[in-house]
Protein backbone atom coordinates (compact mmCIF):
# COMPACT_ATOMS: atom_id res chain seq x y z
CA UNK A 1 -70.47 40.92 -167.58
CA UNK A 2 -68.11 41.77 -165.01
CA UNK A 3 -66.31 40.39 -161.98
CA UNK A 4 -65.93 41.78 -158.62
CA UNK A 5 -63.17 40.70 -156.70
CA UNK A 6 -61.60 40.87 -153.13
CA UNK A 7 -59.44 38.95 -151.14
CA UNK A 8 -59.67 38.56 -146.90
CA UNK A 9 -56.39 37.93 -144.91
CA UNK A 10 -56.82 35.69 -141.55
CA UNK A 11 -57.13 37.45 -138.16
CA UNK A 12 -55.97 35.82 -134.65
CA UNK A 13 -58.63 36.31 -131.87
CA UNK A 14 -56.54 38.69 -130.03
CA UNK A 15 -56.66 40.84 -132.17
CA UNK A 16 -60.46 40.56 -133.30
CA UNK A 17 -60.77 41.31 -129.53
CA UNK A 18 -59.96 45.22 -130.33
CA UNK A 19 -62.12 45.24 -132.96
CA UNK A 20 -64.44 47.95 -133.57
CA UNK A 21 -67.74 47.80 -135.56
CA UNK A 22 -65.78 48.94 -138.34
CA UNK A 23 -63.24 46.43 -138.12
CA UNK A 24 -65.63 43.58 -137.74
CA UNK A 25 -67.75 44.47 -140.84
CA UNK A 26 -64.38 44.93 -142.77
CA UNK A 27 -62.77 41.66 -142.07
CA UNK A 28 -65.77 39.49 -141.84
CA UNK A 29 -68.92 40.68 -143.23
CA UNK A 30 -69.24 39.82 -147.18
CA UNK A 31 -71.87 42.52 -147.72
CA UNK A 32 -71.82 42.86 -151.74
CA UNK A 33 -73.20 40.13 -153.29
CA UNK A 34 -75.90 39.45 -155.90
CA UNK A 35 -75.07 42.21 -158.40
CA UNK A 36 -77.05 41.91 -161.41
CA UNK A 37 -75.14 40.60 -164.34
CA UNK A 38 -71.46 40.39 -162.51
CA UNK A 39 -69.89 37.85 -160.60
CA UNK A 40 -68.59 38.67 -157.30
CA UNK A 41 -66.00 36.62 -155.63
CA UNK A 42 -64.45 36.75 -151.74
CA UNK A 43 -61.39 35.26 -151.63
CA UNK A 44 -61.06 34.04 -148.02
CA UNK A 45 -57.89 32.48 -146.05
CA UNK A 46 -59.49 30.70 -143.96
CA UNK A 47 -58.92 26.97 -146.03
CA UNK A 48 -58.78 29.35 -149.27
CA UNK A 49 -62.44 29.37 -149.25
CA UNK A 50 -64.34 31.40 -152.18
CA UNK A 51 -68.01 33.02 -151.41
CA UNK A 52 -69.52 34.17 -153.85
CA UNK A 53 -72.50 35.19 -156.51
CA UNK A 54 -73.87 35.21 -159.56
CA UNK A 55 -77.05 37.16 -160.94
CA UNK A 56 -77.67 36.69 -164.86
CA UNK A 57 -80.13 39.47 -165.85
CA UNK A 58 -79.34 40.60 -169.57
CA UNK A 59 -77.28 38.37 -170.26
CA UNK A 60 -75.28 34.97 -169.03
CA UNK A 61 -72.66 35.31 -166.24
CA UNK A 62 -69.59 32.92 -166.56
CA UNK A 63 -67.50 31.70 -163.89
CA UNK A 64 -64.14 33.31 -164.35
CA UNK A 65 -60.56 32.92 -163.65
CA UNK A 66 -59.26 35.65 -160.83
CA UNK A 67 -55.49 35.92 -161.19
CA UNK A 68 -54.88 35.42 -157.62
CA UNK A 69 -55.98 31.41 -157.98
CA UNK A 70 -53.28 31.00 -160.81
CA UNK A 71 -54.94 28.80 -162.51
CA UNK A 72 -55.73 28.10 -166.10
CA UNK A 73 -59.60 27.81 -165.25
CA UNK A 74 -61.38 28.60 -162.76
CA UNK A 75 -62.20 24.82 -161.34
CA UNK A 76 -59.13 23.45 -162.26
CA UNK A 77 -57.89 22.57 -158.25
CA UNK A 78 -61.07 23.52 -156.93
CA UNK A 79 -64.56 22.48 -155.97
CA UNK A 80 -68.25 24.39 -156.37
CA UNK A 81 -71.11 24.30 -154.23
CA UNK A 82 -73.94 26.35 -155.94
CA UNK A 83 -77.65 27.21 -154.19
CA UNK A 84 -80.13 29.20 -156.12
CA UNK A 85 -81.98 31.61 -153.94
CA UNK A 86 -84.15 33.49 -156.48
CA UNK A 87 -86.35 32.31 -159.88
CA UNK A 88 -85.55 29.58 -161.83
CA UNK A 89 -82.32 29.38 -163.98
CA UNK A 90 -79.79 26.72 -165.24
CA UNK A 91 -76.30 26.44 -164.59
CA UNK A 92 -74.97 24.82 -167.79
CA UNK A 93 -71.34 22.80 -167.14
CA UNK A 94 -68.93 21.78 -169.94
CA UNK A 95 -72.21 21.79 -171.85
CA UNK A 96 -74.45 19.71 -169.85
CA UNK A 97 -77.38 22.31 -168.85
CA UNK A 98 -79.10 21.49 -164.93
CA UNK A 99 -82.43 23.62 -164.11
CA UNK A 100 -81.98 24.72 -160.71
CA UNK A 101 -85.09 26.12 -159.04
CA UNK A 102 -85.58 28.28 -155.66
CA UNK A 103 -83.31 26.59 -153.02
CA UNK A 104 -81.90 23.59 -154.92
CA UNK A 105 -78.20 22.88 -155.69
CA UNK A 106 -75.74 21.96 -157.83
CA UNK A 107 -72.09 20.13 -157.00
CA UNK A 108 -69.54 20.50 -159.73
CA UNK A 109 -66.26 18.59 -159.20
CA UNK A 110 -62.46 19.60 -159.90
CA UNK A 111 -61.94 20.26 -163.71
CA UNK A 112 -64.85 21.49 -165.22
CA UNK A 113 -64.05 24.36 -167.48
CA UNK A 114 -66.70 26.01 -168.56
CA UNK A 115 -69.30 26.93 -165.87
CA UNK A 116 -72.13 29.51 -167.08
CA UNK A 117 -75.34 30.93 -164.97
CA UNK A 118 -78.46 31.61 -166.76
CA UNK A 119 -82.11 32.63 -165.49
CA UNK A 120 -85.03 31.90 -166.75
CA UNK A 121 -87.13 35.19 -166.75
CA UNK A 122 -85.00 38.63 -166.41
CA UNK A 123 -87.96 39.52 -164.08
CA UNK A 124 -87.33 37.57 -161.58
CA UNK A 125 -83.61 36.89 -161.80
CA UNK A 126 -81.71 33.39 -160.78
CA UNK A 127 -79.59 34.42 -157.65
CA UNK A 128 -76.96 31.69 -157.32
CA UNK A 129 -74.60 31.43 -154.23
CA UNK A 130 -71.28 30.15 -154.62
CA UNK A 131 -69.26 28.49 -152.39
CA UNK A 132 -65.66 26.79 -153.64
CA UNK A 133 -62.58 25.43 -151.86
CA UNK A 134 -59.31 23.65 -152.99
CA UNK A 135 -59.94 19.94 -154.41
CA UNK A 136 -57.66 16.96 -154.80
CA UNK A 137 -60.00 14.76 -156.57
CA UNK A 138 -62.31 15.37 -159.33
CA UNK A 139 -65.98 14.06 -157.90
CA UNK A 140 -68.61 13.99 -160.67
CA UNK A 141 -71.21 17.08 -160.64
CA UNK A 142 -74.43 16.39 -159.08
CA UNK A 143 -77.52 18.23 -158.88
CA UNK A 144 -78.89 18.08 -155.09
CA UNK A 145 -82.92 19.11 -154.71
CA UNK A 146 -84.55 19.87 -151.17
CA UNK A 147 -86.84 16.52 -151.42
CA UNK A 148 -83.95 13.92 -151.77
CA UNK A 149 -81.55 15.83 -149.41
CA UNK A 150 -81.23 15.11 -145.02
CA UNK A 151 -83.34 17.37 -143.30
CA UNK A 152 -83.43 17.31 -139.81
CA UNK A 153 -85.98 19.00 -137.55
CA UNK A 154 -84.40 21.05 -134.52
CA UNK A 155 -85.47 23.37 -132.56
CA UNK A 156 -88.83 24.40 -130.89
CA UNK A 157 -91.25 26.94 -130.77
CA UNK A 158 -90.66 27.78 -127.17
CA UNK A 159 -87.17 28.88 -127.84
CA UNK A 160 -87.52 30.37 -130.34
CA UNK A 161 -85.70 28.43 -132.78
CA UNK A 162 -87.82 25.75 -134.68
CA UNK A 163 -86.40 25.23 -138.02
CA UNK A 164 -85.66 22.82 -141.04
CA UNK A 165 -81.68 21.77 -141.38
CA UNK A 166 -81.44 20.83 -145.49
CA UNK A 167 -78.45 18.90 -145.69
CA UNK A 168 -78.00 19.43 -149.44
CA UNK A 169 -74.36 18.68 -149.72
CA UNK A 170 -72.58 16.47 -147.20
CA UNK A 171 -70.74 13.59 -147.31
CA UNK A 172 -73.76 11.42 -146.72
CA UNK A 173 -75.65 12.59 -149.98
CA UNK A 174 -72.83 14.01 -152.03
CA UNK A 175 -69.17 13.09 -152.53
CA UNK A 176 -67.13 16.29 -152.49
CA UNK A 177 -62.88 17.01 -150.91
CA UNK A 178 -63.63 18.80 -148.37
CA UNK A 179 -66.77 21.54 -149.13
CA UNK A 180 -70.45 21.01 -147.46
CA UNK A 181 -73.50 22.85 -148.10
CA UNK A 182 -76.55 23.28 -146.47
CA UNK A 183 -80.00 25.45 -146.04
CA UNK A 184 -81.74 26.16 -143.03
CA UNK A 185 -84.98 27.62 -142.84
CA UNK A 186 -86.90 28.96 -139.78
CA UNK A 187 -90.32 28.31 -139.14
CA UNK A 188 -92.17 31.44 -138.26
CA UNK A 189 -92.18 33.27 -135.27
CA UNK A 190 -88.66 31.57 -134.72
CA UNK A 191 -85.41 33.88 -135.15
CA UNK A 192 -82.69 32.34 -133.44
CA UNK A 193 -80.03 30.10 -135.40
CA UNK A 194 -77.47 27.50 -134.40
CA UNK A 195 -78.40 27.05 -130.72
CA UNK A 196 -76.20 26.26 -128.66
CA UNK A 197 -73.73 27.78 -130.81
CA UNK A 198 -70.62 26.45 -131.77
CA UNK A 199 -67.25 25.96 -133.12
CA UNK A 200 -65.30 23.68 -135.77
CA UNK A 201 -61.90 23.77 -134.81
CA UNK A 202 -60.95 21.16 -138.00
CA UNK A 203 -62.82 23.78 -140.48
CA UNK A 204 -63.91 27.28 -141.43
CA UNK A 205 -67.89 28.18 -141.96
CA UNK A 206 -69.53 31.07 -143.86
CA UNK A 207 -73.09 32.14 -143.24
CA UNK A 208 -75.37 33.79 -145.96
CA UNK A 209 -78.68 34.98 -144.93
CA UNK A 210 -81.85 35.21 -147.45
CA UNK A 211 -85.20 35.54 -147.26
CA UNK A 212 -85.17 37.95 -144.91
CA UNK A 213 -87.38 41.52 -145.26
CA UNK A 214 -85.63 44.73 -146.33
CA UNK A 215 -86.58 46.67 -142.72
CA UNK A 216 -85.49 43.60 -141.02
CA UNK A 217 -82.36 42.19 -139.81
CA UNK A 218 -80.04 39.14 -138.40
CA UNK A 219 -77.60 40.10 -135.40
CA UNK A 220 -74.66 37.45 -136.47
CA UNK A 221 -72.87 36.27 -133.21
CA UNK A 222 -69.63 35.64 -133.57
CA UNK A 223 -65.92 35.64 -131.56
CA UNK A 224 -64.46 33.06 -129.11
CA UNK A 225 -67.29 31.95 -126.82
CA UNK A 226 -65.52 34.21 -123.91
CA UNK A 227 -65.07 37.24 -125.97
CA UNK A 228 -68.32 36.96 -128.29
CA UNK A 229 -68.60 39.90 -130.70
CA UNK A 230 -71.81 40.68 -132.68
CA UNK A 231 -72.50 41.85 -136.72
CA UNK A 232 -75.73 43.31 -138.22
CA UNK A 233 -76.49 41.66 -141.59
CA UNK A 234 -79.04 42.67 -143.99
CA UNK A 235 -80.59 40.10 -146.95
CA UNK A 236 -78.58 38.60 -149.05
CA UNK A 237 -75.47 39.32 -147.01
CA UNK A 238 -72.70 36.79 -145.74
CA UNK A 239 -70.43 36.72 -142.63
CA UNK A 240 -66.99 34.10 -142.86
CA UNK A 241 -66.19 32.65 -139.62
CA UNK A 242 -62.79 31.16 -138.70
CA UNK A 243 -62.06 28.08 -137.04
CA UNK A 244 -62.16 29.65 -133.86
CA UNK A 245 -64.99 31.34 -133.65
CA UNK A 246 -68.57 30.35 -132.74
CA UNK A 247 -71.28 31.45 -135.37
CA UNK A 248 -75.07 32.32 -134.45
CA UNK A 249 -77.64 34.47 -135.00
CA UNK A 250 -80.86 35.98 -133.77
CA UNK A 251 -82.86 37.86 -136.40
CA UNK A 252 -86.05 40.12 -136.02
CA UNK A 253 -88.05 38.23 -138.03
CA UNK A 254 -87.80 34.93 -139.20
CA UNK A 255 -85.84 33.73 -142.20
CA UNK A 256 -83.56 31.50 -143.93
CA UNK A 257 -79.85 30.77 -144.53
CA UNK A 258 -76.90 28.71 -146.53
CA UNK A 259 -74.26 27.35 -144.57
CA UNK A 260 -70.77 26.22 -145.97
CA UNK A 261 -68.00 24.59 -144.54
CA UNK A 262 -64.37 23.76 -145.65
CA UNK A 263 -61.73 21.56 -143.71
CA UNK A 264 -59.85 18.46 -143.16
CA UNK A 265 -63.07 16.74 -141.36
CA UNK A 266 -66.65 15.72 -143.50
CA UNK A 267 -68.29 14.66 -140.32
CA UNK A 268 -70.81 17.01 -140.56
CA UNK A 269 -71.50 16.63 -136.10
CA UNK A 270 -67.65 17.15 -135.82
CA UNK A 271 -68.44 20.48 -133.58
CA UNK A 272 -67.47 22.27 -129.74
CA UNK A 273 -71.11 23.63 -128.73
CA UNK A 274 -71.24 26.08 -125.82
CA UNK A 275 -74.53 26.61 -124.32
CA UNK A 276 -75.31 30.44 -123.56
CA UNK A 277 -74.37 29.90 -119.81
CA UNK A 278 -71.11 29.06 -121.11
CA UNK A 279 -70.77 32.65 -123.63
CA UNK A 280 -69.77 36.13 -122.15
């Protein structure tokens, strides 16, 4: 097993607004995760938030220490949000083994040390998402499935945009410091996301898509809403959006994605939206 690791420095919006394609993809587009037998890890400034993966093929992964956290353990001031987007596997924690299947989750509090990733069947890998963020409590670890989570139903087929919001981990299922999870999935022949778009000035947001076909894509809208910008993503491919920028995205096809969020505010409606009369 190995780990791949990176770290992302914050940008102001004046800046982003020179920004070529380049640039954007660089500073904002995650675009190397679910590597087969590593774990990859995306140190983010934005409220120290860590995306990440973790594919066990041949052999178990195991959430790892990065130098940069200085920390004994990996968990040992942080948090972990984990959704499985491929075959079946079990995330096994200080011991205690959880199955996760396609799109369920697992919580794991501050202080767990030993955090390993199996699969089921090497033919049809687990693909676990990470998400973790700084913790100042120690919450116990909880495994969240799509029946017993919120889901609301938004959207309609006459925009475009009807789709299933699974709330798997906020504050109103799960107790966690400051980290929320959540899956939404679009209904077919809808491909637009997050309508009206929006922005969480009290916390950061990162957006992995999934489920989506190899010739097709996801244009990721992002920027201040007077100076939008826009990023192609691919499957299986994440885009980190700071406080200040709105998040959206149209795809070409329909398809499905995690959200996570990291701040000082849990209330999960805590958001600026900006219809798209208000967006240049």
């Amino acid at each position: 097993m190995t780990v791949s690791y990176e770290s992302r420095y914050p940008t102001h919006p004046d800046d982003v607004k020179k920004y070529d394609t380049e640039q954007l993809r660089q500073h904002f587009l995650v675009d190397n995760l679910m590597q087969a037998d590593k774990l990859v890890l995306c140190y983010t400034h934005y409220e120290r938030v860590i995306v990440g993966s973790a594919v066990p093929v041949q052999a178990p992964v195991n959430l790892e220490t990065v130098e940069a956290l200085k920390a004994e353990f990996f968990l040992q001031r942080r948090e972990l949000g984990i959704i499985n987007v491929g075959g079946s596997g079990t995330v096994s924690v200080d011991g205690t083994n959880f199955v996760l299947h396609n799109k369920e989750a697992l919580y794991v509090g501050m202080g767990a040390k030993d955090v390993r990733f199996h699969s089921s069947d090497s033919a049809t890998p687990a693909k676990f998402y990470l998400n973790s963020a700084p913790a100042h409590h120690s919450y116990p670890t909880k495994h969240l499935t799509m029946d017993k989570c919120t889901v609301l139903q938004m959207g309609a087929q006459a925009t475009s945009n009807e789709r299933a919001i699974h709330q798997l981990m906020i504050n109103d299922v799960v107790e966690t410091c400051q980290l929320q999870m959540g899956l939404t999935v679009l209904k077919p022949g809808s491909v637009w996301n997050t309508m009206p778009a929006h922005q969480h000035d009290r916390r950061m947001e990162a957006y992995f898509y999934f489920d989506l076909a190899a010739d097709q894509g996801v244009c990721h809208f992002m920027g201040q809403p007077q100076q939008t910008r826009h990023i192609w993503v691919a499957n299986e491919q994440a885009v980190v959006s700071p406080a200040w920028s709105i998040h959206s995205g149209c795809g070409t096809s329909n398809y499905a994605f995690i959200w996570g969020m990291a701040g000082e505010n849990l209330d999960y409606h805590d958001m600026d939206k900006f219809p798209a009369s208000a967006m240049r």
